[in-house]
C-alpha atoms as a PDB file:
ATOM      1  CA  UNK A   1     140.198 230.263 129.863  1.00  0.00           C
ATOM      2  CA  UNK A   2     140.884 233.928 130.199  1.00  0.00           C
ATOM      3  CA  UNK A   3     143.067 236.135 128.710  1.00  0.00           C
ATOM      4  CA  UNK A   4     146.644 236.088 129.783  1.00  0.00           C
ATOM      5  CA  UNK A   5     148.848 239.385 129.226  1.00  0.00           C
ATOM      6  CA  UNK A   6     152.320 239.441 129.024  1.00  0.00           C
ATOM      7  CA  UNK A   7     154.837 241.932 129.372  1.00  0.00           C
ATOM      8  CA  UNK A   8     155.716 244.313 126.340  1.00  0.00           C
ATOM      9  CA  UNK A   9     158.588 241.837 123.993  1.00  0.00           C
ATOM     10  CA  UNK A  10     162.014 243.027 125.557  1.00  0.00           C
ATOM     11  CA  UNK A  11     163.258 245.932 124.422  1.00  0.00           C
ATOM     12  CA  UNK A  12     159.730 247.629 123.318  1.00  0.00           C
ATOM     13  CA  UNK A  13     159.373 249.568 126.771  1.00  0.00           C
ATOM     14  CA  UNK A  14     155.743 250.630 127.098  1.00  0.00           C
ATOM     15  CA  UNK A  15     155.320 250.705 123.109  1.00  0.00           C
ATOM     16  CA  UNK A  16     154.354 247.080 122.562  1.00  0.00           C
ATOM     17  CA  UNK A  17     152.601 244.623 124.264  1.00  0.00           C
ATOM     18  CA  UNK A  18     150.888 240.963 123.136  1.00  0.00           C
ATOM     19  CA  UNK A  19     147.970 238.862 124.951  1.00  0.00           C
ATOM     20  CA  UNK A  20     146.825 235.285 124.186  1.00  0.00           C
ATOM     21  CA  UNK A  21     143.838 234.181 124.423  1.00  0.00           C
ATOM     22  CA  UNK A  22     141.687 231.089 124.240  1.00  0.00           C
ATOM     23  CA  UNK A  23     138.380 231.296 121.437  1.00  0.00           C
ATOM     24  CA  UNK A  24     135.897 229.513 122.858  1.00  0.00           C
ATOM     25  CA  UNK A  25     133.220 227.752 121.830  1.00  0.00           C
ATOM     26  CA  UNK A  26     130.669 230.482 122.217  1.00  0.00           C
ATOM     27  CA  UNK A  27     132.851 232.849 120.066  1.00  0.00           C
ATOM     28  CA  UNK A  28     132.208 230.799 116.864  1.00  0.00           C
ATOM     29  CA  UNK A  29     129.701 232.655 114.495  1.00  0.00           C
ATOM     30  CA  UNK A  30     129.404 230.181 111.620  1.00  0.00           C
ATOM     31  CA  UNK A  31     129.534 226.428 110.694  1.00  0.00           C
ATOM     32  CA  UNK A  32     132.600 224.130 111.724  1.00  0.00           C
ATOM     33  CA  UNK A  33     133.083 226.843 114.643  1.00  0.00           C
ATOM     34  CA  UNK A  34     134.403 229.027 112.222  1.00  0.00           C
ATOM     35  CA  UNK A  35     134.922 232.537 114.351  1.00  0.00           C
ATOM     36  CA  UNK A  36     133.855 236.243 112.713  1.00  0.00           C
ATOM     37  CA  UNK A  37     136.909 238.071 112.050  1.00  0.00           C
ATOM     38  CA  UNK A  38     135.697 241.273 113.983  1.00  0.00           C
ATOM     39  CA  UNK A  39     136.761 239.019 116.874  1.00  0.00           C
ATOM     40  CA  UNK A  40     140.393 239.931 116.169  1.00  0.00           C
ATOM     41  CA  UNK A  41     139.875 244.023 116.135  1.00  0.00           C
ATOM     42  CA  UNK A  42     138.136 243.150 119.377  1.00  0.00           C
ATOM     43  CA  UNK A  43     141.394 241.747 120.371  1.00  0.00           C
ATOM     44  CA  UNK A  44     143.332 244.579 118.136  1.00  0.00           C
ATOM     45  CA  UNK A  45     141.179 247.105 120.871  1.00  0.00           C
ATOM     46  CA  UNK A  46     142.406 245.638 123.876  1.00  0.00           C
ATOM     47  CA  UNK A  47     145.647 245.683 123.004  1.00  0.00           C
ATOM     48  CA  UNK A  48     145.432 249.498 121.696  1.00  0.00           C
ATOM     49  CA  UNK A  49     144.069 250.100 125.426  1.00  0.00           C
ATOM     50  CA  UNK A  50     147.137 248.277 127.294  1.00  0.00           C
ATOM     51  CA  UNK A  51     149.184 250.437 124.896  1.00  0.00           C
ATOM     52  CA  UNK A  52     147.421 253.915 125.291  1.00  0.00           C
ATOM     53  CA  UNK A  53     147.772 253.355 129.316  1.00  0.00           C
ATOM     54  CA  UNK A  54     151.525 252.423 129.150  1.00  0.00           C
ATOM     55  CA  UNK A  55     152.138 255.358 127.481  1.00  0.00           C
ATOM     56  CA  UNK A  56     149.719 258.000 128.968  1.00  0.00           C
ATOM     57  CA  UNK A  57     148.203 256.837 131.972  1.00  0.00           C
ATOM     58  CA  UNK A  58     143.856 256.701 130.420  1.00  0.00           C
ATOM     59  CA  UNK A  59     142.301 254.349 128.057  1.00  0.00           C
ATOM     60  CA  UNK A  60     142.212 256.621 125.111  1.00  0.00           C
ATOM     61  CA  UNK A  61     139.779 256.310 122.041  1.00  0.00           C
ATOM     62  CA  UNK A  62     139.680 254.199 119.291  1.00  0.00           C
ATOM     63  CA  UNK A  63     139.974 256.480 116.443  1.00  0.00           C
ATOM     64  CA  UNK A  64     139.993 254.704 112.924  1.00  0.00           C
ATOM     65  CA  UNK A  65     141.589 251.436 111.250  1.00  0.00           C
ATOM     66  CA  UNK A  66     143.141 252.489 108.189  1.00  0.00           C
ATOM     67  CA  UNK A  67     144.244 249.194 107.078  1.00  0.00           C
ATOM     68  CA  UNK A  68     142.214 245.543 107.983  1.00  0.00           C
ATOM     69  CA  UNK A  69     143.965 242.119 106.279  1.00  0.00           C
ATOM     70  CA  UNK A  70     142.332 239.077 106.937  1.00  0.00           C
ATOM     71  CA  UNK A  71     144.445 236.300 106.245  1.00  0.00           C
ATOM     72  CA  UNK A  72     143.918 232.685 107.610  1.00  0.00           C
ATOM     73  CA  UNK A  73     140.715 231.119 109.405  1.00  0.00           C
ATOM     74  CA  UNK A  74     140.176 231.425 113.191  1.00  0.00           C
ATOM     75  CA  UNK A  75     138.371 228.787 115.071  1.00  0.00           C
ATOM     76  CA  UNK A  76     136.673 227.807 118.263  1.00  0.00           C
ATOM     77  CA  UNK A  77     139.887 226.137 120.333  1.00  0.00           C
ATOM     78  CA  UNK A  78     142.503 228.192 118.897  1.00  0.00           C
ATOM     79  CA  UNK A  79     144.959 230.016 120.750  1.00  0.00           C
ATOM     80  CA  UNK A  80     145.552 233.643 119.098  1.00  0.00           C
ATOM     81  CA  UNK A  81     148.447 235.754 120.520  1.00  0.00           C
ATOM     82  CA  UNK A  82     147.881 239.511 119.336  1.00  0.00           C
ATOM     83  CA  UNK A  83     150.441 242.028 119.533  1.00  0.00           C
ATOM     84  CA  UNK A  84     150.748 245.743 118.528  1.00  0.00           C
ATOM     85  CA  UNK A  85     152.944 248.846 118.889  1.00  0.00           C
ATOM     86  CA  UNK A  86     153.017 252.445 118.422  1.00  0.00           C
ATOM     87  CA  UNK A  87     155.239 253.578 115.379  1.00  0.00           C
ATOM     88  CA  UNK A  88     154.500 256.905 115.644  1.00  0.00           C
ATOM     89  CA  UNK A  89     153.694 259.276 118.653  1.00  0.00           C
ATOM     90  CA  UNK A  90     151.451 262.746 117.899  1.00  0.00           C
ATOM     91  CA  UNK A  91     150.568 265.830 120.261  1.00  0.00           C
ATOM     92  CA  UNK A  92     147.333 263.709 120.761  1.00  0.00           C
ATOM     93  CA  UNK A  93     147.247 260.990 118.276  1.00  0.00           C
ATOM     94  CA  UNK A  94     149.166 257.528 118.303  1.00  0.00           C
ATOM     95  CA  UNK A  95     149.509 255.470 115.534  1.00  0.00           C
ATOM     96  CA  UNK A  96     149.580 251.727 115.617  1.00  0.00           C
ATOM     97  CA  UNK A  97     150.294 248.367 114.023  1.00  0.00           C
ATOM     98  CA  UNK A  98     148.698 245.196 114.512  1.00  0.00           C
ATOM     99  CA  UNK A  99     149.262 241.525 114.548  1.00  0.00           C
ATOM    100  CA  UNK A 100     147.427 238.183 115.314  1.00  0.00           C
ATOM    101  CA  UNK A 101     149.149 234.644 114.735  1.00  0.00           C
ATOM    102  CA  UNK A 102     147.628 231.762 115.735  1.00  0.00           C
ATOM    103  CA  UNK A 103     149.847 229.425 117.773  1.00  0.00           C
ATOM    104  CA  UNK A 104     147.843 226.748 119.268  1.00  0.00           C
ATOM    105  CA  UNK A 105     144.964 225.405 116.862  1.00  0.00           C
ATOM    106  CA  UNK A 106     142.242 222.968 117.562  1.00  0.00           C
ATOM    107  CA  UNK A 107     142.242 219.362 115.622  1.00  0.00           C
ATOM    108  CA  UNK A 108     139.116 219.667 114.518  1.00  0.00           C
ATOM    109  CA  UNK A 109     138.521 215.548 115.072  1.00  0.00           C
ATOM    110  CA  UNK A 110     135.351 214.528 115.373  1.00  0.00           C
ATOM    111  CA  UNK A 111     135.914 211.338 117.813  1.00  0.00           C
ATOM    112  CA  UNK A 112     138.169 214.206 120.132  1.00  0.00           C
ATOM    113  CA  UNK A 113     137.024 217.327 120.438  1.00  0.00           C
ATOM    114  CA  UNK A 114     139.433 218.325 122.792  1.00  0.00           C
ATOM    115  CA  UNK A 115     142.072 217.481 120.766  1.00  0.00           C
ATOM    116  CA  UNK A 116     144.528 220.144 119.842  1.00  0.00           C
ATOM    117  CA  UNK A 117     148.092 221.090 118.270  1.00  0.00           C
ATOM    118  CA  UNK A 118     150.575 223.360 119.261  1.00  0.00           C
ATOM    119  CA  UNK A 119     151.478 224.938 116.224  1.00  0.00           C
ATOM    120  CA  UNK A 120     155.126 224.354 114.664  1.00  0.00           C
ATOM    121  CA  UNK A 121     155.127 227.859 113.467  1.00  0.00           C
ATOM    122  CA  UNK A 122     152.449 230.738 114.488  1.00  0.00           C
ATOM    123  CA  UNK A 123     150.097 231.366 111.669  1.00  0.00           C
ATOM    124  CA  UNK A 124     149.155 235.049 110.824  1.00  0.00           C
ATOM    125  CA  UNK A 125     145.493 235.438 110.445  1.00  0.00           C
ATOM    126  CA  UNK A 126     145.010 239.183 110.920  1.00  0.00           C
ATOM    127  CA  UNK A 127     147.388 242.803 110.721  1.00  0.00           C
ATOM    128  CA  UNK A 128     145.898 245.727 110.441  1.00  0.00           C
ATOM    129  CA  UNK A 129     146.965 249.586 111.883  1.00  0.00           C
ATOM    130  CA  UNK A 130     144.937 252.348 113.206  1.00  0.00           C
ATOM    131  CA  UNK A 131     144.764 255.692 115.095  1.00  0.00           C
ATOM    132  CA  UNK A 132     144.259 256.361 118.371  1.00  0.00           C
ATOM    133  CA  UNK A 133     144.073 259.494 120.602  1.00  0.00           C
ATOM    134  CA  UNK A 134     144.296 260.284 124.230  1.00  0.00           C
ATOM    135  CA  UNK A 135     143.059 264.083 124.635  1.00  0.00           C
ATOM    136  CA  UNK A 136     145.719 266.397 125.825  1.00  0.00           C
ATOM    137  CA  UNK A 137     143.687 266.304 129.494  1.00  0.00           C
ATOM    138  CA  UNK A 138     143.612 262.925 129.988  1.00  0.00           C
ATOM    139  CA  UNK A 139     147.756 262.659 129.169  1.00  0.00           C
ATOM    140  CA  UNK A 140     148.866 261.771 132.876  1.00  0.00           C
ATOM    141  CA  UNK A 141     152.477 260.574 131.994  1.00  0.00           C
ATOM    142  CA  UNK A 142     153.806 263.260 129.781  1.00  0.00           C
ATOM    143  CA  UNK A 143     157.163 263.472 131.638  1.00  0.00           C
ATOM    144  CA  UNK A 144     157.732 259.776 130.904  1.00  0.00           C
ATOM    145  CA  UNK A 145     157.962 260.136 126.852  1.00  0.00           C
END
C-alpha cells in the first residue's frame, strides 16, 4: 500500500503536515520482521520535504538531526503516521520537530498473518528534530511568510 498524505492538522497552515504509511514486508531488516529504525528518519525526510515546499516552493536540504529517540519497536504490517512542524523559521534555515506513532499494528499470529489491530491509542516509537535549509535562491514563496 502506498503512502497516503494528508492535509497539514487544522490550524497548522503550511507548518505541519503527517503521512501514514504501510511497512511492508520487504522493509523488515531483522528477525520477527522487526524493521531498522533509520526507516522512520526516512519517513522524518519526507515529511521535512512536504514541509520545506509548503513553505518555500523547492525541496530544500536535509541539514542535521540534532536529536534521534527511539522508543517502541516497528514491524512489518504496522501502520506508522509521522508528523512534523517547523518551530522556528531562519533567513535560510528551518528548524523542525518530529513524530512517529504507530496506530495500526500487526498481530503477529502465526496461524494469520494477515491479522492485525487497530490500535486503542497510537504508540510513539520515534521523535526526533533537525535543521533544514532552502538557499535564499531557491525561496519561491517569500511573500507568503
Amino acid at each position: 500500500m502506498g503512502d497516503l498524505l494528508r492535509e497539514p492538522p487544522e490550524g497548522q497552515g503550511r507548518n505541519a503536515c503527517m503521512l501514514r504509511v504501510r511497512i511492508s514486508a520487504h522493509e523488515a531488516h531483522y528477525a520477527g520482521g522487526l524493521v531498522d529504525g533509520s526507516r522512520m528518519l526516512q519517513l522524518f525526510g519526507d515529511v521535512a520535504t512536504e514541509l520545506l515546499v509548503r513553505l518555500d516552493g523547492d525541496e530544500g536540504l536535509f541539514v542535521a538531526y540534532d536529536k534521534v529517540e527511539f522508543l517502541a519497536p516497528v514491524y512489518a504490517g504496522d501502520y506508522i503516521e509521522a508528523s512534523g512542524k517547523i518551530t522556528r523559521i531562519g533567513k535560510t534555515s528551518r528548524r523542525m520537530e518530529f513524530e512517529a506513532v504507530k496506530v495500526i499494528s500487526s498481530a503477529l499470529l502465526a496461524k494469520q498473518p494477515s491479522a492485525a489491530d487497530v490500535l486503542p491509542e497510537p504508540i510513539l516509537v520515534c521523535k526526533a528534530s533537525g535543521t533544514c535549509v532552502t538557499p535564499m535562491d531557491k525561496q519561491r514563496k517569500k511573500d507568503l511568510r
